[in-house]
Protein backbone atom coordinates (compact mmCIF):
# COMPACT_ATOMS: atom_id res chain seq x y z
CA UNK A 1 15.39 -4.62 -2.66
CA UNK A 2 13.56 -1.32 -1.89
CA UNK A 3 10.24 -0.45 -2.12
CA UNK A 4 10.22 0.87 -6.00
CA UNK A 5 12.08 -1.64 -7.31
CA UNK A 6 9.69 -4.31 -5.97
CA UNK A 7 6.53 -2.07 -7.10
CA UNK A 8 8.24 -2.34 -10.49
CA UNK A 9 8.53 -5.62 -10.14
CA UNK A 10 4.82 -6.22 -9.27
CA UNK A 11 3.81 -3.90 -12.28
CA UNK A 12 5.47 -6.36 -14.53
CA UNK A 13 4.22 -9.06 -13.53
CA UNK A 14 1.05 -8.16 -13.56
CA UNK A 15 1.42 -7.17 -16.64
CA UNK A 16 2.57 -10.35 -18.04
CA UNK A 17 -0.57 -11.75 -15.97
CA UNK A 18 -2.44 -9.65 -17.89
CA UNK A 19 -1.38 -10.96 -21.40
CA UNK A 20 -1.24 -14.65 -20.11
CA UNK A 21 -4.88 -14.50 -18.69
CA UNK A 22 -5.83 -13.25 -22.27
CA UNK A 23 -4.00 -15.51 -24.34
CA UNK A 24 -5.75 -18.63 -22.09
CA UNK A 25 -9.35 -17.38 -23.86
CA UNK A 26 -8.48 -17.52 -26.93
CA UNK A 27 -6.26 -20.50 -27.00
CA UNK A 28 -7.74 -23.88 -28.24
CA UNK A 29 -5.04 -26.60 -27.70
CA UNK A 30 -5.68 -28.18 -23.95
CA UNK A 31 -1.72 -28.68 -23.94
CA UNK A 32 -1.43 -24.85 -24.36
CA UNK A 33 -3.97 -23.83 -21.79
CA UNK A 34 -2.77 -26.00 -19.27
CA UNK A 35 0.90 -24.54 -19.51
CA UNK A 36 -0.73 -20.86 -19.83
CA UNK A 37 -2.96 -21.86 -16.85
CA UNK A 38 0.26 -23.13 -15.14
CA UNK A 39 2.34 -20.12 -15.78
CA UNK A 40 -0.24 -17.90 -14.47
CA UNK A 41 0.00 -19.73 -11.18
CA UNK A 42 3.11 -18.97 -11.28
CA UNK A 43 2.88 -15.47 -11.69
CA UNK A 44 -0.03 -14.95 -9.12
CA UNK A 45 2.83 -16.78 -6.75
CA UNK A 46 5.47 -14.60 -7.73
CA UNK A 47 3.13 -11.29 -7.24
CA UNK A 48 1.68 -12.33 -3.69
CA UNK A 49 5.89 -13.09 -3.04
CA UNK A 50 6.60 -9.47 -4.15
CA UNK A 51 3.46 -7.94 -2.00
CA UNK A 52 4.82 -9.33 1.25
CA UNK A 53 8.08 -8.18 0.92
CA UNK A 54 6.85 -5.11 -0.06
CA UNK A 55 4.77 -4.90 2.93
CA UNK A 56 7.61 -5.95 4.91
CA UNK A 57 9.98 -3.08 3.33
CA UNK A 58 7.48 -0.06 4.21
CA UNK A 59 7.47 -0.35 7.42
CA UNK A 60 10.68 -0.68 7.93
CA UNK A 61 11.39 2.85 6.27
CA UNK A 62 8.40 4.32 8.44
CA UNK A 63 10.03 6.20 11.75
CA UNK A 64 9.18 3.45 14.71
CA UNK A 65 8.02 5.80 17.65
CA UNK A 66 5.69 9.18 16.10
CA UNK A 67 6.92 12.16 17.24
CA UNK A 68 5.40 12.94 20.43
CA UNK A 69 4.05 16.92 19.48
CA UNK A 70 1.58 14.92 17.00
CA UNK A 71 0.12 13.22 18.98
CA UNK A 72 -0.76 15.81 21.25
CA UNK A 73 -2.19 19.02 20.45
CA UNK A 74 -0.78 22.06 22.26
CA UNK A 75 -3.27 22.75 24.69
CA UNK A 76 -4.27 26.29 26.05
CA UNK A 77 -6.17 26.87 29.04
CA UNK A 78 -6.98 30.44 29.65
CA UNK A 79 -8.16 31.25 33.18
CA UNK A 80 -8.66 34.92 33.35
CA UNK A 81 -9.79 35.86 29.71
CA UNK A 82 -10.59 39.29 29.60
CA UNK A 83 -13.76 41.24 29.03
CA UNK A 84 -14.43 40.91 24.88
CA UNK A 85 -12.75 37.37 24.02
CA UNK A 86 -15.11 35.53 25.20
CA UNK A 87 -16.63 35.69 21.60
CA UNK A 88 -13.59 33.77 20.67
CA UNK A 89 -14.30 30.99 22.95
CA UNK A 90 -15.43 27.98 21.58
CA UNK A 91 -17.23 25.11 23.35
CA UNK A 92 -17.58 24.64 27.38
């Protein structure tokens, strides 16, 4: 699975969390709230499942060594700056 299809995935879910977790206040029969209760373990199972594989996936797609220019700035040194720049020196 890539990366969007499990961030769909994760969106629905969390939408049916969403509905479940809302049903479970207004529902009156113990029976009922103890399967909504149950299926929104579930759910909060499924979603963590999801996360980590998304986690897993991202990195994976991210390029392993950073390109070595930025990481370093290019780096000037002027020795013999002539009479008039040094106005356009900055710093020591």
């Amino acid at each position: 699975m890539d990366a969007t299809e499990l961030e769909r995935k994760i969106n629905q879910q969390q939408t049916l969390l969403t509905m479940y977790e809302e049903s479970l206040t207004l529902e009156d029969d113990p029976r009922r709230r103890l399967k909504l209760q149950d299926n929104i373990e579930e759910i909060k199972i499924l979603i963590l499942g999801y996360q980590t594989k998304l986690t897993q996936a991202r990195p994976a797609a991210a390029p392993r060594h950073p390109r070595r220019d930025l990481l370093q700035p290019d780096s000037r040194l002027l020795v013999n700056v002539p009479y008039g720049l040094e106005t356009e020196l900055v710093g020591r």
